[in-house]
C-alpha atoms as a PDB file:
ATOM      1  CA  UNK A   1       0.000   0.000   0.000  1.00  0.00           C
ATOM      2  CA  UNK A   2       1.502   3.556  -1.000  1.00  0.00           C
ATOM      3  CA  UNK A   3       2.241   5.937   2.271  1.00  0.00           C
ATOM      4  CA  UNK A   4      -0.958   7.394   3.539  1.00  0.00           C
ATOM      5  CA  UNK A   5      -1.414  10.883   1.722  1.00  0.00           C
ATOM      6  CA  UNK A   6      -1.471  13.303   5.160  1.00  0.00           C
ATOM      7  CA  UNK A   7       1.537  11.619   6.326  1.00  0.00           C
ATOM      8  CA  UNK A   8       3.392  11.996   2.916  1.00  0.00           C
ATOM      9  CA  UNK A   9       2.380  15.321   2.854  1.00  0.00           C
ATOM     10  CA  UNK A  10       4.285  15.518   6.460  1.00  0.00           C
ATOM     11  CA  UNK A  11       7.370  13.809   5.606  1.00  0.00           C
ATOM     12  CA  UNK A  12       7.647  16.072   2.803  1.00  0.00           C
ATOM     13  CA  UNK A  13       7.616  19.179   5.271  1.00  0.00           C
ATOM     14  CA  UNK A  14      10.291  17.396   7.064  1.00  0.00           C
ATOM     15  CA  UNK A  15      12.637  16.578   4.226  1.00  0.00           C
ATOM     16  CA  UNK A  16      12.045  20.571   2.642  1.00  0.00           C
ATOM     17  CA  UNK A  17      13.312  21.683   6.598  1.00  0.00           C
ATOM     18  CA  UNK A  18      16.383  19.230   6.195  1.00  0.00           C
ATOM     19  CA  UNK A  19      16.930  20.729   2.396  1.00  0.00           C
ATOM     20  CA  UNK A  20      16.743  23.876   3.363  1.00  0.00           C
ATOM     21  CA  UNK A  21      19.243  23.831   6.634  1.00  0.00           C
ATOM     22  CA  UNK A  22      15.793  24.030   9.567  1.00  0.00           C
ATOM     23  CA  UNK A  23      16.155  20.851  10.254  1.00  0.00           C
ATOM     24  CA  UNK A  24      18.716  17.995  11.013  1.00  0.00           C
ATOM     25  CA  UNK A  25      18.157  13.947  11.477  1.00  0.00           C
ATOM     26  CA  UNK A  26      18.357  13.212  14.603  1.00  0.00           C
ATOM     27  CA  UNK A  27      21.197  11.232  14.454  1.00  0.00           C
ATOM     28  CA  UNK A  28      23.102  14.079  13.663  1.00  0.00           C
ATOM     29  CA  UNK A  29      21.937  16.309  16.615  1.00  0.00           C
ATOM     30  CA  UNK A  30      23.595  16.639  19.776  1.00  0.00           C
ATOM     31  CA  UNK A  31      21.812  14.482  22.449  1.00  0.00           C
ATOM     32  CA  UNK A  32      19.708  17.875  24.173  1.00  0.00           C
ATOM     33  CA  UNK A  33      18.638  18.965  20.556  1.00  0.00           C
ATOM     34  CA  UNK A  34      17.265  15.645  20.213  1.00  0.00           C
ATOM     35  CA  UNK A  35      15.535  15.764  23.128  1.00  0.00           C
ATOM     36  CA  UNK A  36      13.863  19.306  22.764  1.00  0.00           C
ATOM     37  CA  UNK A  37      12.683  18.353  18.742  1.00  0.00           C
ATOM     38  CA  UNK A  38      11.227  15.033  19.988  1.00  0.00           C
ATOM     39  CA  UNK A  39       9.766  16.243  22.725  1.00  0.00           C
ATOM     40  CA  UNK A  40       8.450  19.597  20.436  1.00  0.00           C
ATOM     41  CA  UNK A  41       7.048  16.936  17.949  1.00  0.00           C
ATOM     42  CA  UNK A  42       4.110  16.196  20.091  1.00  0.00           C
ATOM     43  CA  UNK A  43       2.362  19.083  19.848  1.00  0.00           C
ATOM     44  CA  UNK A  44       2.470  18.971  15.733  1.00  0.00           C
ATOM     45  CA  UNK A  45       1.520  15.056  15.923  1.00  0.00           C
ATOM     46  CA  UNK A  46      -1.315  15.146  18.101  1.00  0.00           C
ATOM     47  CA  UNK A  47      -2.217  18.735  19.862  1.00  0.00           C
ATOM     48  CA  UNK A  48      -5.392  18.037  21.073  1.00  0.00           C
ATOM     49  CA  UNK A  49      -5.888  15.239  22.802  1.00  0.00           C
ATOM     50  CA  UNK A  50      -9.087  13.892  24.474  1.00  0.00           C
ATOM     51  CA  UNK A  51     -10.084  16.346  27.818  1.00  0.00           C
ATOM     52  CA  UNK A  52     -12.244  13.482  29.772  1.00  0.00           C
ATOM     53  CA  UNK A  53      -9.098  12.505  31.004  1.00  0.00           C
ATOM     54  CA  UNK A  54      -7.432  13.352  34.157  1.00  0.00           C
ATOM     55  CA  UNK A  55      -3.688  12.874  34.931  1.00  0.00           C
ATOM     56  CA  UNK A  56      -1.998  12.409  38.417  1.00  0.00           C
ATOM     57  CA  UNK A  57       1.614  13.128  39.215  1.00  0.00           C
ATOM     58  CA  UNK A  58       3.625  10.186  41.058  1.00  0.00           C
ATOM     59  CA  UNK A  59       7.130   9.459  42.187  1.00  0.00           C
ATOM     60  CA  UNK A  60       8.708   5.834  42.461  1.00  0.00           C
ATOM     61  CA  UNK A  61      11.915   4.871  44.237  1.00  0.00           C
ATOM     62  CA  UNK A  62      13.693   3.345  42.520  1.00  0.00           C
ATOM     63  CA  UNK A  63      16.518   0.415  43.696  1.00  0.00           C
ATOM     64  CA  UNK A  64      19.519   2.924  43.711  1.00  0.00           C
ATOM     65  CA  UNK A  65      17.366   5.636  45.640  1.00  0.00           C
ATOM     66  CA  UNK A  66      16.627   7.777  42.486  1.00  0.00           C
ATOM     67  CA  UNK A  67      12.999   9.094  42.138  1.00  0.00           C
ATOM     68  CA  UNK A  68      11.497   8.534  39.553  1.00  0.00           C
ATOM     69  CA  UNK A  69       8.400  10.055  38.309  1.00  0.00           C
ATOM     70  CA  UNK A  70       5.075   8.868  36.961  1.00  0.00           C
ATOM     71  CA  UNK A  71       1.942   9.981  35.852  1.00  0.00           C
ATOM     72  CA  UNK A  72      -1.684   8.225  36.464  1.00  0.00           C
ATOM     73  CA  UNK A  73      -4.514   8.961  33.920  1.00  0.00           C
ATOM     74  CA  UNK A  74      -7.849   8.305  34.407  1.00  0.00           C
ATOM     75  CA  UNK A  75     -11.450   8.381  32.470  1.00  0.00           C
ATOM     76  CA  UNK A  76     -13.486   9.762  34.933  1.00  0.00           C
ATOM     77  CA  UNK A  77     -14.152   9.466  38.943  1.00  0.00           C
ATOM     78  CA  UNK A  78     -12.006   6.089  39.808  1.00  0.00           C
ATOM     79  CA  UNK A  79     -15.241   4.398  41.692  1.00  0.00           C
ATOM     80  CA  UNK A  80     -14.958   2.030  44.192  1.00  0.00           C
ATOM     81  CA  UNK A  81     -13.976  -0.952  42.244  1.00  0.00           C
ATOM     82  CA  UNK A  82     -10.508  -1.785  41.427  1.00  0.00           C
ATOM     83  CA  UNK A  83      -9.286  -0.405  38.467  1.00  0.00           C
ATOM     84  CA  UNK A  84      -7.312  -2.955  35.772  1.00  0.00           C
ATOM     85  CA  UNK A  85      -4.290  -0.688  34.619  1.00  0.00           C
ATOM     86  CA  UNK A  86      -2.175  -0.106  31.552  1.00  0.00           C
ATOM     87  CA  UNK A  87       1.941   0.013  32.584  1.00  0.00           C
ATOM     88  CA  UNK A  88       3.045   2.011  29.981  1.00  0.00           C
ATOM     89  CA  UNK A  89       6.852   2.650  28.898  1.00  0.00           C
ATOM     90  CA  UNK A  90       7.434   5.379  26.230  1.00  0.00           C
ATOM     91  CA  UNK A  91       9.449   4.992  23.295  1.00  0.00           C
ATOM     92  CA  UNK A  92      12.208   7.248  21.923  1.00  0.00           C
ATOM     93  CA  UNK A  93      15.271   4.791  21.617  1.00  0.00           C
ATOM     94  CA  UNK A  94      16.690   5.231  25.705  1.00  0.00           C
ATOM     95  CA  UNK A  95      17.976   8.009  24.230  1.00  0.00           C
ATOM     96  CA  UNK A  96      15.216  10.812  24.040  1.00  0.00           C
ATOM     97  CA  UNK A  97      11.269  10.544  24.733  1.00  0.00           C
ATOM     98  CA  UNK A  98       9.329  11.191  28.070  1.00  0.00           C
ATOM     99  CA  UNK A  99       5.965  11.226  29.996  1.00  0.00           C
ATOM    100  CA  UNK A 100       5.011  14.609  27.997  1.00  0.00           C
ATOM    101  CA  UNK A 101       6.401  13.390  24.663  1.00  0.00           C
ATOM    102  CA  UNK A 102       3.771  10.523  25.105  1.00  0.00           C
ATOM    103  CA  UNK A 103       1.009  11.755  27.004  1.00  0.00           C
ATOM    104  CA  UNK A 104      -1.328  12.217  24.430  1.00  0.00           C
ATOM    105  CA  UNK A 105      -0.973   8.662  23.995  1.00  0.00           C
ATOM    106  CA  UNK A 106      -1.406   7.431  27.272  1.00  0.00           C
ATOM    107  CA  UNK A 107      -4.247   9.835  27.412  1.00  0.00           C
ATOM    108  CA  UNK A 108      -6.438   8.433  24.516  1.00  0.00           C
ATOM    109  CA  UNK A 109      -5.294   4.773  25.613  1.00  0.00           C
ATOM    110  CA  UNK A 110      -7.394   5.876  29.274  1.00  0.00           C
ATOM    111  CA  UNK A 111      -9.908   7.269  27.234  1.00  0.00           C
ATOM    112  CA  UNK A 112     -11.252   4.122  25.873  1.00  0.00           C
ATOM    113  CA  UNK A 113     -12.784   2.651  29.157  1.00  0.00           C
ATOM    114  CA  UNK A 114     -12.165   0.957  31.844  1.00  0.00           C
ATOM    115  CA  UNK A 115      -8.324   0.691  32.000  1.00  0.00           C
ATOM    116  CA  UNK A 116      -6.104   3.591  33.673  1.00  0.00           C
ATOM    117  CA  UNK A 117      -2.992   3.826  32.342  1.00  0.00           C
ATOM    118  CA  UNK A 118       0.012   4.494  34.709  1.00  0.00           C
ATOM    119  CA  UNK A 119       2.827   6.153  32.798  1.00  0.00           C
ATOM    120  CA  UNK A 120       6.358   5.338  34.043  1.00  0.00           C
ATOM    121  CA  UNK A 121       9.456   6.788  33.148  1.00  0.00           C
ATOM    122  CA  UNK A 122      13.087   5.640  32.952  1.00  0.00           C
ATOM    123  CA  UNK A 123      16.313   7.111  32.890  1.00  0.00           C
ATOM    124  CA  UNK A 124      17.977   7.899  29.396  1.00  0.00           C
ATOM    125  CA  UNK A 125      20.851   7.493  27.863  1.00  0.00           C
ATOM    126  CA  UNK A 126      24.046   7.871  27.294  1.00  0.00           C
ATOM    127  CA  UNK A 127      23.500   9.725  30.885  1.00  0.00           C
ATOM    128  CA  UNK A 128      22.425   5.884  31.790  1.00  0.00           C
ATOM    129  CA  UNK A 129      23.722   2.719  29.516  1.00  0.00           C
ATOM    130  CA  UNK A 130      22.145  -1.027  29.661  1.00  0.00           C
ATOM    131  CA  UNK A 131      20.397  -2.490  32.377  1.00  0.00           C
ATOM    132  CA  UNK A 132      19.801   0.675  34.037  1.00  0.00           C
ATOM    133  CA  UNK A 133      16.736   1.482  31.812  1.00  0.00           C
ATOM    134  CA  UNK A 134      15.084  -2.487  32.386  1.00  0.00           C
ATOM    135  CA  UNK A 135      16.298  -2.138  36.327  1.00  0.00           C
ATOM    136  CA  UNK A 136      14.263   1.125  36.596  1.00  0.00           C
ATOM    137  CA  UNK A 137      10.788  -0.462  34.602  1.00  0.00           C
ATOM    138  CA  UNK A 138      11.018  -3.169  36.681  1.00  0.00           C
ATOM    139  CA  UNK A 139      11.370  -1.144  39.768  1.00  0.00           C
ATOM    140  CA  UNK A 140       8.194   1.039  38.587  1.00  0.00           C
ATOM    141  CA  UNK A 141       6.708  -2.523  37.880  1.00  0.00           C
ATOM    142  CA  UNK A 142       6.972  -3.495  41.393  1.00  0.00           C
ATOM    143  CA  UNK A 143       6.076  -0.724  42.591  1.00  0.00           C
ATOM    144  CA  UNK A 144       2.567  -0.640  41.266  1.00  0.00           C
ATOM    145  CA  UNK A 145       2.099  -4.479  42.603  1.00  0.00           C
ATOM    146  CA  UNK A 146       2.544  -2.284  45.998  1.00  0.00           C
ATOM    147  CA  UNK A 147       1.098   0.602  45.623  1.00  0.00           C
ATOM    148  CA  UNK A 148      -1.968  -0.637  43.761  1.00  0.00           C
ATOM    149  CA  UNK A 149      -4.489  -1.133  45.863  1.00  0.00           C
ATOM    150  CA  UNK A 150      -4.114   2.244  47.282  1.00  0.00           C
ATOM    151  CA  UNK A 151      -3.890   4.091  43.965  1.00  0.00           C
ATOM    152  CA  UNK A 152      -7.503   1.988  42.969  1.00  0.00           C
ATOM    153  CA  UNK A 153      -5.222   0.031  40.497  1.00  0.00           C
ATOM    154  CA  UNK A 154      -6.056  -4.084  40.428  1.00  0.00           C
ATOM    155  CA  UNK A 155      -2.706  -5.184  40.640  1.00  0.00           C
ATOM    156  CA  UNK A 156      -4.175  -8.963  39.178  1.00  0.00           C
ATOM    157  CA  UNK A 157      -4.805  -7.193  36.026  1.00  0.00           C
ATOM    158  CA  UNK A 158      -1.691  -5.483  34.391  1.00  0.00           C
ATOM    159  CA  UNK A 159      -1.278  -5.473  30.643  1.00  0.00           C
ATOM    160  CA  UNK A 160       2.372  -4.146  29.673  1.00  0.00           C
ATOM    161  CA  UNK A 161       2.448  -1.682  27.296  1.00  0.00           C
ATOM    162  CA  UNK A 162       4.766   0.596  25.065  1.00  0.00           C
ATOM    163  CA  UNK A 163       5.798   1.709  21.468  1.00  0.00           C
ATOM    164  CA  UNK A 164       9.542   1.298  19.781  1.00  0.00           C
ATOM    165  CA  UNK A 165      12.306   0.652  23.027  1.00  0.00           C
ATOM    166  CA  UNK A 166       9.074   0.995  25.504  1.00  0.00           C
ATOM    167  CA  UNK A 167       7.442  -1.872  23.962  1.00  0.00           C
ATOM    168  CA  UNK A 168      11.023  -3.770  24.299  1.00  0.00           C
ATOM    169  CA  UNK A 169      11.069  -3.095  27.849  1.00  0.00           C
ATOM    170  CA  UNK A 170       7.669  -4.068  28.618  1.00  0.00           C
ATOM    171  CA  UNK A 171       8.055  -7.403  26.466  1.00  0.00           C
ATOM    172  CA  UNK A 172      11.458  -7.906  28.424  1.00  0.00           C
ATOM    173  CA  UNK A 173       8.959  -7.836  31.756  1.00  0.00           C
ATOM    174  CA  UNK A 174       6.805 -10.269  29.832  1.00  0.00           C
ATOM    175  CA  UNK A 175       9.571 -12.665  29.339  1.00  0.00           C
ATOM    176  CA  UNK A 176      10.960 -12.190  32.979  1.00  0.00           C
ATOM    177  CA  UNK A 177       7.498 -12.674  34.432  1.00  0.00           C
ATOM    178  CA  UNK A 178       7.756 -16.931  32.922  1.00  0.00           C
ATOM    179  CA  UNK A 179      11.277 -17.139  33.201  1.00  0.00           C
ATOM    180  CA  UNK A 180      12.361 -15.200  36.607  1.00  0.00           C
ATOM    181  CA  UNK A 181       9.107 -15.053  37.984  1.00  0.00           C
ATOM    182  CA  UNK A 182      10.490 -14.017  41.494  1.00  0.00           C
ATOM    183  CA  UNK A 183      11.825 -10.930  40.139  1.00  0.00           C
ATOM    184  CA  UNK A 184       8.683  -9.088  39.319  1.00  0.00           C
ATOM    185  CA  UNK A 185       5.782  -9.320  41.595  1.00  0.00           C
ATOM    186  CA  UNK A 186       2.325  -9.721  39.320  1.00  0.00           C
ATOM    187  CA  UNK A 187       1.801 -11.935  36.332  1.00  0.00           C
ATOM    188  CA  UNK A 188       1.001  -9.588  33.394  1.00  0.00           C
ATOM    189  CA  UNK A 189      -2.617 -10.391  32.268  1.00  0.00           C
ATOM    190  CA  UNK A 190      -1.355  -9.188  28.954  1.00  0.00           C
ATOM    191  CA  UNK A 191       1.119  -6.938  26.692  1.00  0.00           C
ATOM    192  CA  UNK A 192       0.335  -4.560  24.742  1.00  0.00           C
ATOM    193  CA  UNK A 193       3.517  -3.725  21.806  1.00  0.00           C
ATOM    194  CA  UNK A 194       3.418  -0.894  19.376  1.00  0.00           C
ATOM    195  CA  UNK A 195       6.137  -1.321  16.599  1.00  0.00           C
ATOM    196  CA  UNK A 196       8.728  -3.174  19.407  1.00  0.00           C
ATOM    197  CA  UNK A 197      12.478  -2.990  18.997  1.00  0.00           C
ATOM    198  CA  UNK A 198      13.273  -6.993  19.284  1.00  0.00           C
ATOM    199  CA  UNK A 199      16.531  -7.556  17.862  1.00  0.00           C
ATOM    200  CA  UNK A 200      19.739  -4.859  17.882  1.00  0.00           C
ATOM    201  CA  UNK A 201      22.229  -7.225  16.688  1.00  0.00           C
ATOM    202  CA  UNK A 202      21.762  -7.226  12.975  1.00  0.00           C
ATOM    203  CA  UNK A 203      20.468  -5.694  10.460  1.00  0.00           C
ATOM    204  CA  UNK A 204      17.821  -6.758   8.515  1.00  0.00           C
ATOM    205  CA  UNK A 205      16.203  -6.179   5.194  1.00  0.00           C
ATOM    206  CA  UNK A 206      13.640  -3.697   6.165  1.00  0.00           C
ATOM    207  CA  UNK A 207      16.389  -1.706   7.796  1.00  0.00           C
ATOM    208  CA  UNK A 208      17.829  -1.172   4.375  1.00  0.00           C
ATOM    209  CA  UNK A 209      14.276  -0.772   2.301  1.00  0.00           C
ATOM    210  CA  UNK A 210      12.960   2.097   4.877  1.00  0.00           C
ATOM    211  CA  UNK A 211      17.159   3.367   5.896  1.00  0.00           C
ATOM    212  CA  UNK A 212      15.516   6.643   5.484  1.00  0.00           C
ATOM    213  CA  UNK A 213      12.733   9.097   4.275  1.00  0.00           C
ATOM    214  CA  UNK A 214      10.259   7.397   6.601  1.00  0.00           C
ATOM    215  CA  UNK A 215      10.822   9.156   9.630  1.00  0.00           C
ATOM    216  CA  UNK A 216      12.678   6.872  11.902  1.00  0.00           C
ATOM    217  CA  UNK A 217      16.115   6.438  10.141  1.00  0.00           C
ATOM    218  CA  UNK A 218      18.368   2.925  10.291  1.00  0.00           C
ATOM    219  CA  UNK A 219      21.057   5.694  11.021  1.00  0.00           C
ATOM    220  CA  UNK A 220      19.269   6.988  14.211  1.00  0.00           C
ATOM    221  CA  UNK A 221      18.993   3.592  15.223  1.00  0.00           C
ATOM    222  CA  UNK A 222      22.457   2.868  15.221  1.00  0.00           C
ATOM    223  CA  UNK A 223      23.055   6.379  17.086  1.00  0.00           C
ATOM    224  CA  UNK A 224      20.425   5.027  19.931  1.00  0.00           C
ATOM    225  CA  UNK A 225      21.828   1.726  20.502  1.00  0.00           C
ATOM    226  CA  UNK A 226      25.641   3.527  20.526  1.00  0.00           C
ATOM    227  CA  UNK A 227      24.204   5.715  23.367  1.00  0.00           C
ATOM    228  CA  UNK A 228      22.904   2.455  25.032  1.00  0.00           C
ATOM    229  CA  UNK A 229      24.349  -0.581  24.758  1.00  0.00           C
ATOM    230  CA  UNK A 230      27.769   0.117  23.193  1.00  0.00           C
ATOM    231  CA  UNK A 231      29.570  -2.993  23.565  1.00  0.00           C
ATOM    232  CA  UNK A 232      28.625  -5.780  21.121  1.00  0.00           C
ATOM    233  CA  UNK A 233      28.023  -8.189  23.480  1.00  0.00           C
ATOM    234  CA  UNK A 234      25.110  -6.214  24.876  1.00  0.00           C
ATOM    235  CA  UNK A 235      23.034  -6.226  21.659  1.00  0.00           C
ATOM    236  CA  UNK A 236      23.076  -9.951  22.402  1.00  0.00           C
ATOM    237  CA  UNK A 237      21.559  -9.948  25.920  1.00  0.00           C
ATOM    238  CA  UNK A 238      18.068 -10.785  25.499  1.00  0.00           C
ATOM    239  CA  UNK A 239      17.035  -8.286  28.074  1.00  0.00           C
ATOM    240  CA  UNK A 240      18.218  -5.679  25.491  1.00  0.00           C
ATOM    241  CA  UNK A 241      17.112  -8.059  22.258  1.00  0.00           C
ATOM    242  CA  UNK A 242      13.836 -10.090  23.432  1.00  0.00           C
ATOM    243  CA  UNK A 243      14.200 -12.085  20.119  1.00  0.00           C
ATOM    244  CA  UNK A 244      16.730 -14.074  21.337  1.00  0.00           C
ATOM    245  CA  UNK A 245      15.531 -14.814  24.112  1.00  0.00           C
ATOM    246  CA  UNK A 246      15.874 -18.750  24.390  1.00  0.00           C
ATOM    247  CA  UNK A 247      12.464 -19.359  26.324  1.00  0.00           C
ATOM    248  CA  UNK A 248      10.385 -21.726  24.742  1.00  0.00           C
ATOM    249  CA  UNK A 249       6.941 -20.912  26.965  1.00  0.00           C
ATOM    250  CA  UNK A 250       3.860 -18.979  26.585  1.00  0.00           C
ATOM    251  CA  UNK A 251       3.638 -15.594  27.856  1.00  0.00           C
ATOM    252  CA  UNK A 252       0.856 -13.499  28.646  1.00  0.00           C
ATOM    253  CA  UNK A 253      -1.148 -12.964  25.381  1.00  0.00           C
ATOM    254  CA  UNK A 254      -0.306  -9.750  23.381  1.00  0.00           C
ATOM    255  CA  UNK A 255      -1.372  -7.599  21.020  1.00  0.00           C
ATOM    256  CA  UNK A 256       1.261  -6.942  18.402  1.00  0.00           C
ATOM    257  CA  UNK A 257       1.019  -3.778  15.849  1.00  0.00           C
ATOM    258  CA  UNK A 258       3.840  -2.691  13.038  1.00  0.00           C
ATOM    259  CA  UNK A 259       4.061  -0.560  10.973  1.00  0.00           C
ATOM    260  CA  UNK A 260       4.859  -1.016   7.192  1.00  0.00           C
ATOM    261  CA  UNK A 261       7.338   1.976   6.529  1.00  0.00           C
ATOM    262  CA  UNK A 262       9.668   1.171   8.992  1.00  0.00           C
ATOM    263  CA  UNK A 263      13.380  -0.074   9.635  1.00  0.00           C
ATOM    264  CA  UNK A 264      11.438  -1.959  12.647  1.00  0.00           C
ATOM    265  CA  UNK A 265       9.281  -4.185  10.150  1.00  0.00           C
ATOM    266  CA  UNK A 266      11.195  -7.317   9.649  1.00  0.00           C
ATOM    267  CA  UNK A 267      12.133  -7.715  13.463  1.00  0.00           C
ATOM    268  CA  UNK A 268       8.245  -7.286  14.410  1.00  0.00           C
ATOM    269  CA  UNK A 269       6.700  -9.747  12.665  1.00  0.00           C
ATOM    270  CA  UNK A 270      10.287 -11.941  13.629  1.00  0.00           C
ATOM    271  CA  UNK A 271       9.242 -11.062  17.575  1.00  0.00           C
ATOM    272  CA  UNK A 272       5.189 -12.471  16.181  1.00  0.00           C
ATOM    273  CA  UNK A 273       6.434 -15.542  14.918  1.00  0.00           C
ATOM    274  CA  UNK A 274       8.874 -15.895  18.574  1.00  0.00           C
ATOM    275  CA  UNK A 275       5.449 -15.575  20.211  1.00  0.00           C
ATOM    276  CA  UNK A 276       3.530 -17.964  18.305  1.00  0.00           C
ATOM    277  CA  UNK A 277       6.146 -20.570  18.291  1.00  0.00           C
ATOM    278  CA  UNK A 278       6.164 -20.181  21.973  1.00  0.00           C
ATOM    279  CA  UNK A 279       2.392 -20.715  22.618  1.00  0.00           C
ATOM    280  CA  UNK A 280       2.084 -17.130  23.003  1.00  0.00           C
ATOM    281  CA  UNK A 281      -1.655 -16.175  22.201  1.00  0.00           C
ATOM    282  CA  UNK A 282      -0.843 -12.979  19.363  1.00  0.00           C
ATOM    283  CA  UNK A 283      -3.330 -10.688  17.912  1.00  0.00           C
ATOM    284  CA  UNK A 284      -1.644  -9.289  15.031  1.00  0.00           C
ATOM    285  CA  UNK A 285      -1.949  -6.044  12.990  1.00  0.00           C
ATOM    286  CA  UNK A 286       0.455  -4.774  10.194  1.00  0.00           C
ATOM    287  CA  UNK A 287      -0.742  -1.691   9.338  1.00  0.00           C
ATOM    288  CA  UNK A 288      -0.610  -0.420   6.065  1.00  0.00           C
ATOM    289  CA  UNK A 289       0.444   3.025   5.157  1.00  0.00           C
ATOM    290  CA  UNK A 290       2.192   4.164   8.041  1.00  0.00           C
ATOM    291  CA  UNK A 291       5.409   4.577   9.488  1.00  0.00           C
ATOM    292  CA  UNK A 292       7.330   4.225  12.766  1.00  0.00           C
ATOM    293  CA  UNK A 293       5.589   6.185  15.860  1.00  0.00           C
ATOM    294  CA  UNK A 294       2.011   6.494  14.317  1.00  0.00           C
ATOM    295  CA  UNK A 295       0.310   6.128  17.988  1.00  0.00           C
ATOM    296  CA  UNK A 296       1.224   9.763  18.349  1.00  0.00           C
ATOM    297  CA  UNK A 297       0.124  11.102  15.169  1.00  0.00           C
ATOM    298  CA  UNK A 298      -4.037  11.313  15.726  1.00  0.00           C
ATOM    299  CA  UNK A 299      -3.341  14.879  14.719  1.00  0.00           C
ATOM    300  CA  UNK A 300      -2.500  14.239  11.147  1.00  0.00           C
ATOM    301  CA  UNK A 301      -3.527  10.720  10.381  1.00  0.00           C
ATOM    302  CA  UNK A 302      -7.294   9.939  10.507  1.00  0.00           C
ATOM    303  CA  UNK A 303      -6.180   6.073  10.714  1.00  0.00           C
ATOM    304  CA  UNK A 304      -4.701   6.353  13.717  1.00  0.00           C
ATOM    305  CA  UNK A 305      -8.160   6.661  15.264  1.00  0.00           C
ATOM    306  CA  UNK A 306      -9.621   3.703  14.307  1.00  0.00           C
ATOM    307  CA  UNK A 307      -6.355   1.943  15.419  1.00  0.00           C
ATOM    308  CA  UNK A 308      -7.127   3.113  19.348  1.00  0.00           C
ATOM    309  CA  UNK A 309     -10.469   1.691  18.494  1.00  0.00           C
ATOM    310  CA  UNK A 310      -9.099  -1.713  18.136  1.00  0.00           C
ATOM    311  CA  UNK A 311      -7.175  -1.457  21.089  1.00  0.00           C
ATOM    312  CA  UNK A 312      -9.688  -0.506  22.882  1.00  0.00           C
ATOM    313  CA  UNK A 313     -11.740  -3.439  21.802  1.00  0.00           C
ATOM    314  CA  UNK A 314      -8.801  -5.826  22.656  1.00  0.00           C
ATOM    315  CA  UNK A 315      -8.527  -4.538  25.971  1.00  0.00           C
ATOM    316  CA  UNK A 316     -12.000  -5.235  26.496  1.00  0.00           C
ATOM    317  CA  UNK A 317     -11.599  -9.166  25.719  1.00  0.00           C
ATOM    318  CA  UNK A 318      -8.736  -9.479  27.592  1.00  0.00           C
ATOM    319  CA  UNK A 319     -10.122  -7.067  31.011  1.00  0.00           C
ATOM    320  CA  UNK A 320     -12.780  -9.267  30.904  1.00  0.00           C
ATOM    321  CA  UNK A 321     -15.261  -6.385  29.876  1.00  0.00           C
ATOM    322  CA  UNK A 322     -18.695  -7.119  28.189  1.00  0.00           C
END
């Protein structure tokens, strides 16, 4: 399928900013510019998200002492019923992204029902190199088993969620919930993984068809993982690269979403196939038309919406709503 028309019309903004010196890939900014344009590119991708929303500020210790913070975002009053809950971990390569770079996102994920979504955040890169981003989701992970109950959160019913490196981490917590169940402190009821990094050791073929012009850039990934795990034996860890993970179990069932114009592609429908020939239960979407990091772009992609809409139905099965 040719590139949806709006978000042609986009990328053709963005390459006419790079032609005419406004505007650099990120791979060849310094590490704050790339942190003030990614975080800047919310408010062009989606500026208005839904108002029936309301967001909470948190902290979370995490294991070295460091606070980290969190946001909670709910559809209306909480009620006296606990609430199932979304973890989610934002994207941006452990190099740049935040709560506000993705709270539109968590904000329309709350707005579908009867999930809250608590948004936890990690420290970046190169600031912070491999684990120290896992160690600090898994802290936050913990920490809502804890806190749960007091926030109105059912700590039974925790889907893991993310897009790009979050949805790495949170299928890394997936993983560790089968095969070091002792180290986190709920079994997930399910994941939830928006075009998922899986495998940083190689490249593959999609890496090369979308290298650039599509918004993420093979070239900015290399400059994330460089920032994060810079020794080659780190790529291989499966807590950085889930795909090679050598667990051969079913994990809590996800819901699995790539995007056809991206250098992510090949290794997320790899990571599907990992899952099924695990026993994984997968519900799969390749969407057509779109590139890398279309969950923020409601503002400029009508698509997008109906693709919450599925979510939202998922998340129904899966909470156990009728």
């Amino acid at each position: 399928m040719a590139l949806h028309p709006d978000l042609a019309a986009f990328l053709e903004l963005v390459e006419f900013g790079r032609l005419t010196g406004r505007s650099l890939p990120m791979h060849a900014m310094d590490v704050a510019q790339a942190r003030a344009e990614f975080e800047g590119s919310s408010q062009v991708l989606d500026p208005s998200p839904p108002g029936n929303v309301t967001a909470s500020e948190l902290q979370i210790t995490a294991r070295d002492g460091a606070r980290l913070a969190a946001r909670l975002y709910r559809q209306g009053d909480a009620g006296a019923a606990l609430q199932p809950v979304i973890l989610y971990l934002h994207g941006g390569g452990y190099v740049v992204g935040s709560l506000d770079s993705h709270d539109s996102v968590c904000r329309r994920l709350a707005a579908l029902g009867e999930f809250a979504v608590l948004a936890a955040d990690y420290r970046l890169a190169p600031e912070q190199q491999f684990p120290k981003a896992l160690h600090d989701v898994l802290d936050a992970a913990n920490w809502l088993a804890e806190q749960a109950a007091s926030l109105g959160l059912d700590n039974r019913r925790v889907v893991l969620a993310g897009d790009s490196v979050g949805a790495s981490l949170a299928a890394v917590l997936a993983i560790t919930a089968v095969e070091q169940p002792e180290a986190l402190a709920f079994k997930p009821l399910a994941q939830l993984l928006f075009y998922p990094v899986t495998d940083i050791s190689c490249w593959r073929e999609s890496h090369r068809q979308h290298a650039e012009g599509y918004l993420l850039e093979t070239p900015t990934l290399e400059w994330f993982y460089r920032h994060y795990a810079p020794q080659c034996e780190q790529r291989l860890d499966w807590r950085v690269s889930p795909l090679l993970s050598t667990l051969r179990e079913p994990l809590a069932p996800a819901c699995l979403f790539v995007a056809e114009y991206d250098p992510l592609h090949d290794e997320g429908m790899a990571y599907r196939d990992w899952l099924v020939a695990g026993g994984t239960a997968v519900t799969f979407a390749r969407v057509e038309g779109l590139t890398h990091d279309f969950l923020r772009m409601s503002g400029i992609v009508g698509q997008v919406e109906g693709i919450y809409r599925d979510v939202g139905e998922w998340l129904k099965r899966v909470g156990g709503q009728s």
